[in-house]
C-alpha atoms as a PDB file:
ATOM      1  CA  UNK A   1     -11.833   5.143  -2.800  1.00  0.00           C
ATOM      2  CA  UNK A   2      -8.385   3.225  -2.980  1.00  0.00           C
ATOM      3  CA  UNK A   3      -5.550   3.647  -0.947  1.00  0.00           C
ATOM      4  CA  UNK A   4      -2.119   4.915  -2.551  1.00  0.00           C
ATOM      5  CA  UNK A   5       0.954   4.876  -1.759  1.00  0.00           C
ATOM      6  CA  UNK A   6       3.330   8.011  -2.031  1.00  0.00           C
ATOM      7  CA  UNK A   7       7.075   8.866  -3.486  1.00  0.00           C
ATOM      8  CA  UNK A   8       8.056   8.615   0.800  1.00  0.00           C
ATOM      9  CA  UNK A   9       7.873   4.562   0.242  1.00  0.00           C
ATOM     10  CA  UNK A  10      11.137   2.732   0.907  1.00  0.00           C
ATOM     11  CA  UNK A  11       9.870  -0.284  -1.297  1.00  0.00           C
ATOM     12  CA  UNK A  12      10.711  -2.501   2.290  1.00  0.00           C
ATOM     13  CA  UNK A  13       7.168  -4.815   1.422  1.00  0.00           C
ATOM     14  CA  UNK A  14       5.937  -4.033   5.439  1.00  0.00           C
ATOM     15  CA  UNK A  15       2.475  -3.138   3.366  1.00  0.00           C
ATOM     16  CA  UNK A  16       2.270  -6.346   1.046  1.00  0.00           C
ATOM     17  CA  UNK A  17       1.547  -8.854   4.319  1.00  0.00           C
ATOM     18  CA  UNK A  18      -0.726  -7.039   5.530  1.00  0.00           C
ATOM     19  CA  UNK A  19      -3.165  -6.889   2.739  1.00  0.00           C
ATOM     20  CA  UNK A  20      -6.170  -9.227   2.841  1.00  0.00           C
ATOM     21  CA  UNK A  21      -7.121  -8.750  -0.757  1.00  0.00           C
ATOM     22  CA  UNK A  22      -3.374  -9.241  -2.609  1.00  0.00           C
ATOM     23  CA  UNK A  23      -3.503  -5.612  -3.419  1.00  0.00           C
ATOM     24  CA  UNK A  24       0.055  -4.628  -3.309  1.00  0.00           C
ATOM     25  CA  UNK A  25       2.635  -5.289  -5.550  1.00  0.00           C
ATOM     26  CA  UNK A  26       5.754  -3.974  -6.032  1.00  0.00           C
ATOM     27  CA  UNK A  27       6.763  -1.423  -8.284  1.00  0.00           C
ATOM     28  CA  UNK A  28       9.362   0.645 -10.475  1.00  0.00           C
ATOM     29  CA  UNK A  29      11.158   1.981  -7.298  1.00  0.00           C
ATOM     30  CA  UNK A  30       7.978   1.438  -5.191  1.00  0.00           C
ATOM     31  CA  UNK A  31       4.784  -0.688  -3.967  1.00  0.00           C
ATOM     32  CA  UNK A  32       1.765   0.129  -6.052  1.00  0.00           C
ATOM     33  CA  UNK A  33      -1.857  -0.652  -5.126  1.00  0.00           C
ATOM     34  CA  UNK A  34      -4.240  -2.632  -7.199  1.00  0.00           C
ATOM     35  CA  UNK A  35      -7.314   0.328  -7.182  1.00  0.00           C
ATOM     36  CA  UNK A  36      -9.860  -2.429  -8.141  1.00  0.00           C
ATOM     37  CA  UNK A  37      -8.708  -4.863  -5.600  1.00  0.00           C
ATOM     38  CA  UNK A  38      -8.308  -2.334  -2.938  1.00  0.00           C
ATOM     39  CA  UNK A  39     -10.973  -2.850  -0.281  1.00  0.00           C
ATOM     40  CA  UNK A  40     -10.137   0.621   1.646  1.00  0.00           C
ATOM     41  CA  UNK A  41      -9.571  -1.622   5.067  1.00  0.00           C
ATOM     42  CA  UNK A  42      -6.727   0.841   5.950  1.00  0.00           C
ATOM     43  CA  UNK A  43      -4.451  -2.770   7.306  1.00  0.00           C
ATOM     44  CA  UNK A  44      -1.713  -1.453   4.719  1.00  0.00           C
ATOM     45  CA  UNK A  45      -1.423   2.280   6.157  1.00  0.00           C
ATOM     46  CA  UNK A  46      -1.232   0.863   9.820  1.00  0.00           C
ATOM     47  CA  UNK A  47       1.817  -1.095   8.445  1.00  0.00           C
ATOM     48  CA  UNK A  48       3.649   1.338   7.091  1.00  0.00           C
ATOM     49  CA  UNK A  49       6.609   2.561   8.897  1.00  0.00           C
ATOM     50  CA  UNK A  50       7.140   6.116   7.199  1.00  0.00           C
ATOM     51  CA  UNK A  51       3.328   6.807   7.160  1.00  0.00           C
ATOM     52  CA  UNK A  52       3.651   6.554   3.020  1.00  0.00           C
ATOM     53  CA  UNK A  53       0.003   5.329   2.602  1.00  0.00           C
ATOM     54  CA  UNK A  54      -3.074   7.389   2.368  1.00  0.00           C
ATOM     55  CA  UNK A  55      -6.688   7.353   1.186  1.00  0.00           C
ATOM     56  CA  UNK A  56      -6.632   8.264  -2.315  1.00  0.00           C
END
């Protein structure tokens, strides 16, 4: 199951880096994650500093 990212994001990119798999892009107001590239390592929730990323 892929990560997502919730409405809390402040679209600051800490998450992007720290993806192994290039699964975050940013979106309309947001970062969005790929589902199908998402490799549910968890890197992108330990770099988020408001906690906005969570196991689908």
């Amino acid at each position: 199951m892929a990560y997502k990212i919730s409405d809390e994001c402040l679209a600051c990119g800490a998450c992007e880096g720290t993806c192994p798999n290039q699964a975050i892009s940013e979106g309309d107001g947001k970062y969005v994650i790929d589902p199908d590239k998402c490799i549910d390592c968890g890197a992108c929730a330990e770099g988020c500093p408001v906690d906005a990323i969570s196991e689908a």
